[in-house]
Protein backbone atom coordinates (compact mmCIF):
# COMPACT_ATOMS: atom_id res chain seq x y z
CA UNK A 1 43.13 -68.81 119.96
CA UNK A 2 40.16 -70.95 119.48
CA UNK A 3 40.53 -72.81 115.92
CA UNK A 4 37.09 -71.33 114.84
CA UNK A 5 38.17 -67.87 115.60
CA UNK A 6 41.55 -68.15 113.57
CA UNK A 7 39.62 -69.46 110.40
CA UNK A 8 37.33 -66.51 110.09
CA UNK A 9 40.29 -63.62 110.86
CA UNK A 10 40.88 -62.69 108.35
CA UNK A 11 36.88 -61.66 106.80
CA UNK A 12 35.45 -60.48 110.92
CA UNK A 13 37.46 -57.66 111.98
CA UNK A 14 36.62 -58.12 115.84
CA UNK A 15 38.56 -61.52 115.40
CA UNK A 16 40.91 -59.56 113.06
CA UNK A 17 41.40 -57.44 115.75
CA UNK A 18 41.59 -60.16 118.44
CA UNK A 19 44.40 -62.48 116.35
CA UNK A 20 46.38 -59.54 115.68
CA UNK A 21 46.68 -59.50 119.50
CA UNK A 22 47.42 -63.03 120.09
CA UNK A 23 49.58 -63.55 117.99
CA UNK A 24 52.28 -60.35 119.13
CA UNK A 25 51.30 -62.17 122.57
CA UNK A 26 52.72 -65.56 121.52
CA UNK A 27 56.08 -64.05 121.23
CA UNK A 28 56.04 -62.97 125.21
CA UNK A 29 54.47 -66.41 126.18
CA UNK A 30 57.50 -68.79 124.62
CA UNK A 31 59.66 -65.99 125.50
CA UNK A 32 58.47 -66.33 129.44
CA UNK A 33 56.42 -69.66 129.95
CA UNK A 34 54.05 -71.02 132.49
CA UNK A 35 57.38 -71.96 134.15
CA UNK A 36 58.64 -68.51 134.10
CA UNK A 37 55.55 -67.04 136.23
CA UNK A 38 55.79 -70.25 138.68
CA UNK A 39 59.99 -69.49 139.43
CA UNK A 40 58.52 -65.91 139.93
CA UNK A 41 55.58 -66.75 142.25
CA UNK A 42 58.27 -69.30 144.31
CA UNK A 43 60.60 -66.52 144.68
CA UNK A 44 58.04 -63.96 145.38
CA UNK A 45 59.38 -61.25 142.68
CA UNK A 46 57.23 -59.19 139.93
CA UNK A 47 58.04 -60.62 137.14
CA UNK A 48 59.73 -58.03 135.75
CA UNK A 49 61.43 -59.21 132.32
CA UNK A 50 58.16 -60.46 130.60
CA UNK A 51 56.34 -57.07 131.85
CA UNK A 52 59.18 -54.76 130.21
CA UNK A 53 59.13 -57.37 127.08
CA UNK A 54 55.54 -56.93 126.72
CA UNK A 55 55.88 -52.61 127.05
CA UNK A 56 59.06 -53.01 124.62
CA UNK A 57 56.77 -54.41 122.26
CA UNK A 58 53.80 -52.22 122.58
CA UNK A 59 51.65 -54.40 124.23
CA UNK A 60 51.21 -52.43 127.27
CA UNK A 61 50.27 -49.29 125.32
CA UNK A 62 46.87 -51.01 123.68
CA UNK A 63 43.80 -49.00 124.82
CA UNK A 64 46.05 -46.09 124.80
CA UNK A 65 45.55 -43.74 122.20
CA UNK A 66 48.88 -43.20 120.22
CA UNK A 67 48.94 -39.00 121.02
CA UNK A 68 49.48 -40.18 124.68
CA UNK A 69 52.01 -42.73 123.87
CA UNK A 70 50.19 -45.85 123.23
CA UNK A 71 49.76 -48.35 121.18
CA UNK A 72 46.32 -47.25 120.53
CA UNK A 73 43.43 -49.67 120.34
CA UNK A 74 40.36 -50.28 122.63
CA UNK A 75 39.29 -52.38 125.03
CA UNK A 76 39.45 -55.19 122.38
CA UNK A 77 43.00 -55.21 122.17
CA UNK A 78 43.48 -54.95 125.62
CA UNK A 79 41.00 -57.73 126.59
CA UNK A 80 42.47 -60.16 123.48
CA UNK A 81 46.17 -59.49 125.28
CA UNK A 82 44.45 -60.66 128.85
CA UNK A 83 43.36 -63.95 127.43
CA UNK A 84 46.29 -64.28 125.27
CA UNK A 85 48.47 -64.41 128.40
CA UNK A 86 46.29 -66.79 130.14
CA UNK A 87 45.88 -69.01 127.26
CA UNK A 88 49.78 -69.10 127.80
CA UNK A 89 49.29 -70.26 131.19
CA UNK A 90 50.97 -66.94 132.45
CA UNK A 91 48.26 -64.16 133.46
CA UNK A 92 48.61 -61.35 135.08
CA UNK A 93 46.72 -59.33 137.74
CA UNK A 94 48.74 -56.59 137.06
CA UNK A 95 47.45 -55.71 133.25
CA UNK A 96 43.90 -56.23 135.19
CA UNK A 97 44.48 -53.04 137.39
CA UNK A 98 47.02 -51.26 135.04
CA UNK A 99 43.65 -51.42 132.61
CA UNK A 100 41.20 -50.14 134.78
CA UNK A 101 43.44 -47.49 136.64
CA UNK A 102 44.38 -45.73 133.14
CA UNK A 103 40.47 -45.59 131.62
CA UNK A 104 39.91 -42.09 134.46
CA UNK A 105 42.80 -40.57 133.77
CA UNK A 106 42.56 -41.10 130.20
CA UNK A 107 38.88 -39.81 129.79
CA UNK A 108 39.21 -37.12 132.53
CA UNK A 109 42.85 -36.47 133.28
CA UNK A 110 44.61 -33.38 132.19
CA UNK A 111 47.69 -33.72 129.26
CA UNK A 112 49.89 -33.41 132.38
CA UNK A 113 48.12 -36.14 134.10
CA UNK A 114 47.86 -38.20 131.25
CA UNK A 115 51.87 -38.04 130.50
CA UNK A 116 53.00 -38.34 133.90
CA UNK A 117 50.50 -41.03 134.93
CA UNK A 118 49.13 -43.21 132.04
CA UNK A 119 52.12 -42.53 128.79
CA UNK A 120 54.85 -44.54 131.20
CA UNK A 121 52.93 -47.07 131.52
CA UNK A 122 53.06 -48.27 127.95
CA UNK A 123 56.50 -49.08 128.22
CA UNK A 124 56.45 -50.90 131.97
CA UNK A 125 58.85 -48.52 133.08
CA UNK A 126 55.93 -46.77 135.88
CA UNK A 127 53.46 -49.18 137.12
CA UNK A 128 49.93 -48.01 138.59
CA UNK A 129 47.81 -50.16 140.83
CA UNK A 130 44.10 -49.83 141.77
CA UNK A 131 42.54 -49.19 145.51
CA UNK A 132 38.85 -49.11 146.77
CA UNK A 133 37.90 -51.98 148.42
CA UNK A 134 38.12 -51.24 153.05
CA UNK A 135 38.01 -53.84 155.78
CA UNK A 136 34.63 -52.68 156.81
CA UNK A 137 32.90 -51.20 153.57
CA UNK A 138 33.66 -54.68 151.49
CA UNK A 139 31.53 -54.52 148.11
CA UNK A 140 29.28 -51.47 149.74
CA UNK A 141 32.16 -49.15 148.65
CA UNK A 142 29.87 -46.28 149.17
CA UNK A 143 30.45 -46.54 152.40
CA UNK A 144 34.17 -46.28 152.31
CA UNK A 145 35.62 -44.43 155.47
CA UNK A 146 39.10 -43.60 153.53
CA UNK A 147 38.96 -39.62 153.30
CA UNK A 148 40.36 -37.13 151.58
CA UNK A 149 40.39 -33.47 153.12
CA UNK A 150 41.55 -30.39 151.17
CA UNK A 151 44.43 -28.23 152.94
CA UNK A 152 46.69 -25.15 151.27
CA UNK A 153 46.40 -26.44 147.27
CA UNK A 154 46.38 -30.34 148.14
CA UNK A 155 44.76 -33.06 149.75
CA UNK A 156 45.52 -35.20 153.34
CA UNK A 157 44.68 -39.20 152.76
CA UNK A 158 43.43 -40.84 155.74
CA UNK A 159 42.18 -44.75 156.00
CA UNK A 160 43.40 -48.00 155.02
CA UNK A 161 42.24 -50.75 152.07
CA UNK A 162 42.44 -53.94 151.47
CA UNK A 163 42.90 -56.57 148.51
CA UNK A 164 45.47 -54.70 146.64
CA UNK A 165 47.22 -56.23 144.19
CA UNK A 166 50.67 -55.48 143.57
CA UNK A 167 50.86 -52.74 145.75
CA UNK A 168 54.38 -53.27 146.80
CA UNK A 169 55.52 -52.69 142.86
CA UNK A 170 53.52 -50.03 141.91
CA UNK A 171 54.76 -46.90 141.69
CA UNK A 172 51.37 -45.21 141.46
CA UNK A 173 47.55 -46.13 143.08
CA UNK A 174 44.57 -44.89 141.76
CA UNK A 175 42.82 -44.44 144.90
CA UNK A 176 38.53 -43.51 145.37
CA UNK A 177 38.59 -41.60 148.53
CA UNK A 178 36.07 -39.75 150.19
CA UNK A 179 36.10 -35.82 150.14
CA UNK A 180 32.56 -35.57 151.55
CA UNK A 181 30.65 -37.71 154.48
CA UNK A 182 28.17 -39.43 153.42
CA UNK A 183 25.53 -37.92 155.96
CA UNK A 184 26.23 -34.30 154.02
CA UNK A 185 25.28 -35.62 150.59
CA UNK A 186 22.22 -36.14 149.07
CA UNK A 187 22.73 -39.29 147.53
CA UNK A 188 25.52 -41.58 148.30
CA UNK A 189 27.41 -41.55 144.60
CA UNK A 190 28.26 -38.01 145.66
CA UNK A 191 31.00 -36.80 147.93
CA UNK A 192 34.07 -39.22 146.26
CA UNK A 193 37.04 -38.00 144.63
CA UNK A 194 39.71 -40.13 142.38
CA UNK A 195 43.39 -39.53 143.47
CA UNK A 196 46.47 -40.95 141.86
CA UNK A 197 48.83 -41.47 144.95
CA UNK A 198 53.10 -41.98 144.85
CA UNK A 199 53.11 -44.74 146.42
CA UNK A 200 56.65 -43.19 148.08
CA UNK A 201 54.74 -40.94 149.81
CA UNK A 202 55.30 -40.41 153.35
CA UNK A 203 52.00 -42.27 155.61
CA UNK A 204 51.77 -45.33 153.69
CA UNK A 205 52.45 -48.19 154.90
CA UNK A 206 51.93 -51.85 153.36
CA UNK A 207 50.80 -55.16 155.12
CA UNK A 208 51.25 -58.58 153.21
CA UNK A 209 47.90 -60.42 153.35
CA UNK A 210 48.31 -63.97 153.76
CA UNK A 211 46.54 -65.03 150.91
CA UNK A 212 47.30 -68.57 149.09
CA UNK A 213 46.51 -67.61 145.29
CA UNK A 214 49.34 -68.38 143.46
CA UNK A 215 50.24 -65.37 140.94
CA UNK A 216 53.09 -63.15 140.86
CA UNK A 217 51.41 -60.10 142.20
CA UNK A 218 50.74 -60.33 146.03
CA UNK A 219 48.12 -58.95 147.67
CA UNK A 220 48.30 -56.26 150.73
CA UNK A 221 46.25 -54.30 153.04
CA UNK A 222 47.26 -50.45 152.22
CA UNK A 223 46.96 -47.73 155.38
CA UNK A 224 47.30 -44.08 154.77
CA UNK A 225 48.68 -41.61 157.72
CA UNK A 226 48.19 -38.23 157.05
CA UNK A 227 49.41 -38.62 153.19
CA UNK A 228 49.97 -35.03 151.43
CA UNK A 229 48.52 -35.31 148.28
CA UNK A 230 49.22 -32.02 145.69
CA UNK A 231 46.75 -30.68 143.64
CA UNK A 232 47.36 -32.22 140.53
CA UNK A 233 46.52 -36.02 142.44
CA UNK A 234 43.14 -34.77 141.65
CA UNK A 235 41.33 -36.75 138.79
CA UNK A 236 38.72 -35.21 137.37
CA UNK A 237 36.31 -32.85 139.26
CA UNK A 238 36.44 -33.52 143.26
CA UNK A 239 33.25 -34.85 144.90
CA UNK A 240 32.13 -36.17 141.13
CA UNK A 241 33.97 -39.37 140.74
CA UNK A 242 31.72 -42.15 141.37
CA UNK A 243 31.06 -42.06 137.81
CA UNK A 244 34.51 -42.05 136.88
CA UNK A 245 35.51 -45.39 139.45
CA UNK A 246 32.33 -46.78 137.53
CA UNK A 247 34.35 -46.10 133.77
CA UNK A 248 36.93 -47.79 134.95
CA UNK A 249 35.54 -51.40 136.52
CA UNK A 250 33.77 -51.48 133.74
CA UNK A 251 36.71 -52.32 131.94
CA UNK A 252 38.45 -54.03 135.06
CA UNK A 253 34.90 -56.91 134.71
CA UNK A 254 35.98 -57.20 131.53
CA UNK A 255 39.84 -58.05 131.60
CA UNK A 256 38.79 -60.64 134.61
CA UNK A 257 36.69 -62.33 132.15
CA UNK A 258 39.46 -61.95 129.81
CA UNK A 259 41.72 -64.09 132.16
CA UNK A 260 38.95 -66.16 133.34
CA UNK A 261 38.39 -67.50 129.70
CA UNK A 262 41.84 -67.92 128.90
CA UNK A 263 42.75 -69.34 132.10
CA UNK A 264 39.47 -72.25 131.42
CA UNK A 265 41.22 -72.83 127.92
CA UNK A 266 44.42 -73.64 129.13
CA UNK A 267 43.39 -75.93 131.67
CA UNK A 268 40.71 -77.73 129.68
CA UNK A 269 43.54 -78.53 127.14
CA UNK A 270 45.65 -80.23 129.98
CA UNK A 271 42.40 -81.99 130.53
CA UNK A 272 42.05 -83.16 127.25
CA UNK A 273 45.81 -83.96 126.93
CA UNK A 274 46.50 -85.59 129.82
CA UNK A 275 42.56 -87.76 128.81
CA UNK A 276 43.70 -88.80 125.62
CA UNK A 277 46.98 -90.38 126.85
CA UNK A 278 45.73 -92.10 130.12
CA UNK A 279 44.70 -95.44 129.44
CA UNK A 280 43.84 -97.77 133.22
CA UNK A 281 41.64 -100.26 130.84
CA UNK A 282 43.39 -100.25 127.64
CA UNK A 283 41.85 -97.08 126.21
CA UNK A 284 41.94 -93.40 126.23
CA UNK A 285 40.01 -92.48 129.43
CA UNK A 286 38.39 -89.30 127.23
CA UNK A 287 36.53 -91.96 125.15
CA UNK A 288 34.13 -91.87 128.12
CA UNK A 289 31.08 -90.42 128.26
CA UNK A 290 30.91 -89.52 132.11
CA UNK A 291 34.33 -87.68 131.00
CA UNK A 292 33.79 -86.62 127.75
CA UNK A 293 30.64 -85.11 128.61
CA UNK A 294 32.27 -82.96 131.49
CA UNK A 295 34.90 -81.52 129.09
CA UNK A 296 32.61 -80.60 126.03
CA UNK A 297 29.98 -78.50 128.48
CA UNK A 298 32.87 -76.94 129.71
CA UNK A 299 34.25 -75.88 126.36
CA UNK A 300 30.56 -75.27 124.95
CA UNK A 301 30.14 -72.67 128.30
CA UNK A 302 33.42 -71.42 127.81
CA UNK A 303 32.86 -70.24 123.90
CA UNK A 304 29.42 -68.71 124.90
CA UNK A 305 31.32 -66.53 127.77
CA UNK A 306 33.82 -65.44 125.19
CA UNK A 307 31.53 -64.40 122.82
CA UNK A 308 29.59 -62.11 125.81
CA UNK A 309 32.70 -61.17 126.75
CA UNK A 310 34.21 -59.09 123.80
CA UNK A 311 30.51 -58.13 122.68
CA UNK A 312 30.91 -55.95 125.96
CA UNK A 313 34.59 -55.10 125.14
CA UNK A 314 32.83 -53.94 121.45
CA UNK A 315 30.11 -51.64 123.01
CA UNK A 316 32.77 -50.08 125.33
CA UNK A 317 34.66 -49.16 122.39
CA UNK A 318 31.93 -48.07 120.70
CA UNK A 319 30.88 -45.14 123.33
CA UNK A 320 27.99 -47.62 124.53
CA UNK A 321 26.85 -48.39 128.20
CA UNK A 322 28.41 -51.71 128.78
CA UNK A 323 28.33 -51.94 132.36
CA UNK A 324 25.25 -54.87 131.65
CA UNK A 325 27.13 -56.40 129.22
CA UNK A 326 30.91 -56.42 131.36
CA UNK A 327 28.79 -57.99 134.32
CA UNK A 328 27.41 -60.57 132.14
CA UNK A 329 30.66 -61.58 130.67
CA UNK A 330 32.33 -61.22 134.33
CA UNK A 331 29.96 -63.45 135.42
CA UNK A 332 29.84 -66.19 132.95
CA UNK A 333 33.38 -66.10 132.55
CA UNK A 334 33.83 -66.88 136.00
CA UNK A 335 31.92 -69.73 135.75
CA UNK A 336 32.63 -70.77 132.49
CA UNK A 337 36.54 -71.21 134.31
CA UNK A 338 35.20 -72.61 137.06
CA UNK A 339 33.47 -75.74 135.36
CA UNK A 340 36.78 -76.17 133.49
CA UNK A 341 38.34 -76.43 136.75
CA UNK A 342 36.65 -78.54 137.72
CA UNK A 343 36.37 -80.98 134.87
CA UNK A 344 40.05 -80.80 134.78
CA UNK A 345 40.70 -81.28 138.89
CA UNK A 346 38.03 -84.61 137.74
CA UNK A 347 39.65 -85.49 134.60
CA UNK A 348 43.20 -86.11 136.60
CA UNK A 349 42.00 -87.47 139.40
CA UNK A 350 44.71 -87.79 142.10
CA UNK A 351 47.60 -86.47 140.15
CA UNK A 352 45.17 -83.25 139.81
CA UNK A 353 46.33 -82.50 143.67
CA UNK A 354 50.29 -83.29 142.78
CA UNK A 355 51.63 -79.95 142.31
CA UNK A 356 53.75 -81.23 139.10
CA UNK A 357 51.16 -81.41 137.23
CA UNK A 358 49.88 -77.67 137.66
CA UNK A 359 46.63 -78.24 137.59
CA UNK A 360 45.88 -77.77 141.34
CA UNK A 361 47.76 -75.15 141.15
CA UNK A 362 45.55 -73.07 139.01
CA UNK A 363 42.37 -73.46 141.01
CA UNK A 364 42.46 -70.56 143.96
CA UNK A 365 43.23 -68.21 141.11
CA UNK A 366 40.45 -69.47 139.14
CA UNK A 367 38.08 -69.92 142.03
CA UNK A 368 38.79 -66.52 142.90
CA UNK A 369 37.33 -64.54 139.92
CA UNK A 370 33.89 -65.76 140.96
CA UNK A 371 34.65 -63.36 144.27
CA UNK A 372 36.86 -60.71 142.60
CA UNK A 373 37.28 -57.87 141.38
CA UNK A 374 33.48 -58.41 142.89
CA UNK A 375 31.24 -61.45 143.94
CA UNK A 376 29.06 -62.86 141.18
CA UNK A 377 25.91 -62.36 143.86
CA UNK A 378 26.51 -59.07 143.21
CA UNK A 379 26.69 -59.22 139.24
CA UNK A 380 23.39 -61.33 139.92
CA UNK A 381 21.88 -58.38 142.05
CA UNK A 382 22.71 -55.86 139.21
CA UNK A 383 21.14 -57.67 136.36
CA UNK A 384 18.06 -58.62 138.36
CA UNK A 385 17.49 -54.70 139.24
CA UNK A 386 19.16 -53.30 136.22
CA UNK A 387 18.57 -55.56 133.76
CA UNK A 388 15.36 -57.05 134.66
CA UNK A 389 13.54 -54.17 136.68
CA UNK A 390 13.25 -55.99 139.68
CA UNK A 391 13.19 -54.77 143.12
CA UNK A 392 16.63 -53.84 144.62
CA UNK A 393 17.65 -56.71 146.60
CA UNK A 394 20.28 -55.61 149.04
């Protein structure tokens, strides 16, 4: 945690809240270091031990109210423990989608639903992974072709989708199907339905994408055969959940930025470290300007993402739209991590491309939240319409 934050704790209770976070998370990241999550990513496992460590000590339960077996919380907590674990140099993709998956079921699930689907969870004993995104639909997910048609008391799954993370160790995926064309609605939000899926169903079948971002949770192209779904898969009302998938990314926007930040603050303190001990002409190359510079804008863009970010997380909580808020932090996050990146990758030099040093290492995972969970353009395109009134762009 940021120095600033830790002195003024104890009198803000949104930093109370945040520190109370980080520090249960400090215990998980000397407990399972950076090198942990790089001997997992080499021999391309989950990593298992940190993710029951982190249920075991009720860290996977925050945002879930403590009647459904939780930790309780809001998105606060659950945000703080995203950074936390990148600050530790060991984030996770799989508390983004856990995150986002249970925010539906929670709001709009049944007790059932909510015990079988979201209460396991807390623990790490059930994983749940998130699907929308198809080959051909890409960010217009209104178009998705993936459908859902009702038969007896259930549901057949058709279709296939793409960029799913951690599919091969979930045990659950929140899928957004479609359960009506879209040429027999009136306007495209209707006719999609939210379906939690066993993912040992009969019909699905997973492809490894070949995709060179180096974090423990792979990514895989998901297609669905004629997949019997029972009636309870159902989340929420059927044709209506649009604005439930909407709930949810909400949230999802913000634990990206979450990771984004934490994942800039790690690497800008390699940057620093590794600039106050190299010394080609007798002194610490960070005494620089032409360096120093590079470094403080990154930090200075860093802090101002944070700050949007868990203003966002704060408005969630509070029952408030956030959804301009969580694509402002997404998106300045994403940045923010980026120009850290990049001072770093500059602040090393050639040794930033040696794979010992982990810094190169970092940078597809980084340069990736500026393209998922979605493509800063399209942040852009939402506060221009939304934000600004302007003329839809797309």
């Amino acid at each position: 945690m940021p120095a600033s934050t830790q002195e003024s704790a104890n009198s803000d209770p949104l930093n109370a809240r945040i520190a109370t976070v980080h520090e249960a998370t400090r215990a998980i990241s000397r407990q399972f270091p950076r090198s942990y999550i790089l001997d997992c990513i080499k021999a391309d496992r989950f990593p298992e031990e940190m993710w029951r460590a982190m249920g075991k000590q009720g860290l996977l339960g925050l945002s879930v109210p403590e009647e459904h077996g939780g930790s309780g919380g809001g998105v606060v907590e659950i945000v703080a423990l995203g950074e936390a674990l990148a600050l530790g140099g060991v984030p996770t993709l799989f508390l983004v989608v856990t995150g986002l998956s249970r925010v539906p079921i929670i709001r709009h699930g049944t007790a059932q639903q909510i015990a079988r689907f979201v209460t396991p969870t807390c623990d790490g004993s059930v994983k749940i992974c998130f699907a929308i995104t198809e080959p051909d639909a890409g960010t217009n997910s209104f178009n998705m072709s993936t459908f859902a048609r009702p038969e007896g008391d259930g549901w057949i799954l058709n279709g296939q989708k793409v960029f799913i993370s951690g599919a091969r160790d979930a045990d659950y995926m929140l899928v957004i199907a479609r359960t009506r064309k879209v040429s027999e609605v009136r306007h495209r939000t209707d006719g999609m339905s939210l379906f939690v899926v066993d993912m040992k169903s009969p019909g699905i079948r997973l492809d490894l994408l070949n995709i060179q971002v180096e974090t423990a949770e792979r990514q895989y192209q998901v297609f669905f055969d004629d997949v019997r779904l029972p009636a309870d898969s159902l989340i929420g009302e059927a044709d209506k959940g649009a604005r439930l998938m909407f709930e949810g990314l909400n949230s999802e926007r913000l634990l990206a930025a979450s990771a984004a930040i934490g994942l800039a603050d790690f690497v800008l303190k390699k940057a620093v470290s590794y600039a106050l001990d190299r010394k080609p002409f007798g002194k610490p190359i960070g005494s620089y300007q032409a360096l120093q510079h590079r470094l403080a804008l990154a930090k200075a863009e860093l802090e101002a993402a944070r700050l949007m970010t868990y203003s966002a997380a704060e408005r969630f909580d509070a029952g408030e739209d956030a959804g301009a808020h969580a694509n402002m932090a997404k998106l300045l996050a994403s940045r923010a991590a980026a120009a850290a990146m990049d001072a770093a990758i500059q602040t090393h030099g050639g040794y930033a491309f040696d794979r010992d040093y982990d810094i190169i290492t970092l940078w597809p995972m980084i340069r990736l939240m500026e393209i998922a969970p979605i493509n800063n353009e399209m942040l852009l395109n939402y506060i221009g319409e939304h934000v600004l009134g302007l003329p839809k762009s797309y």
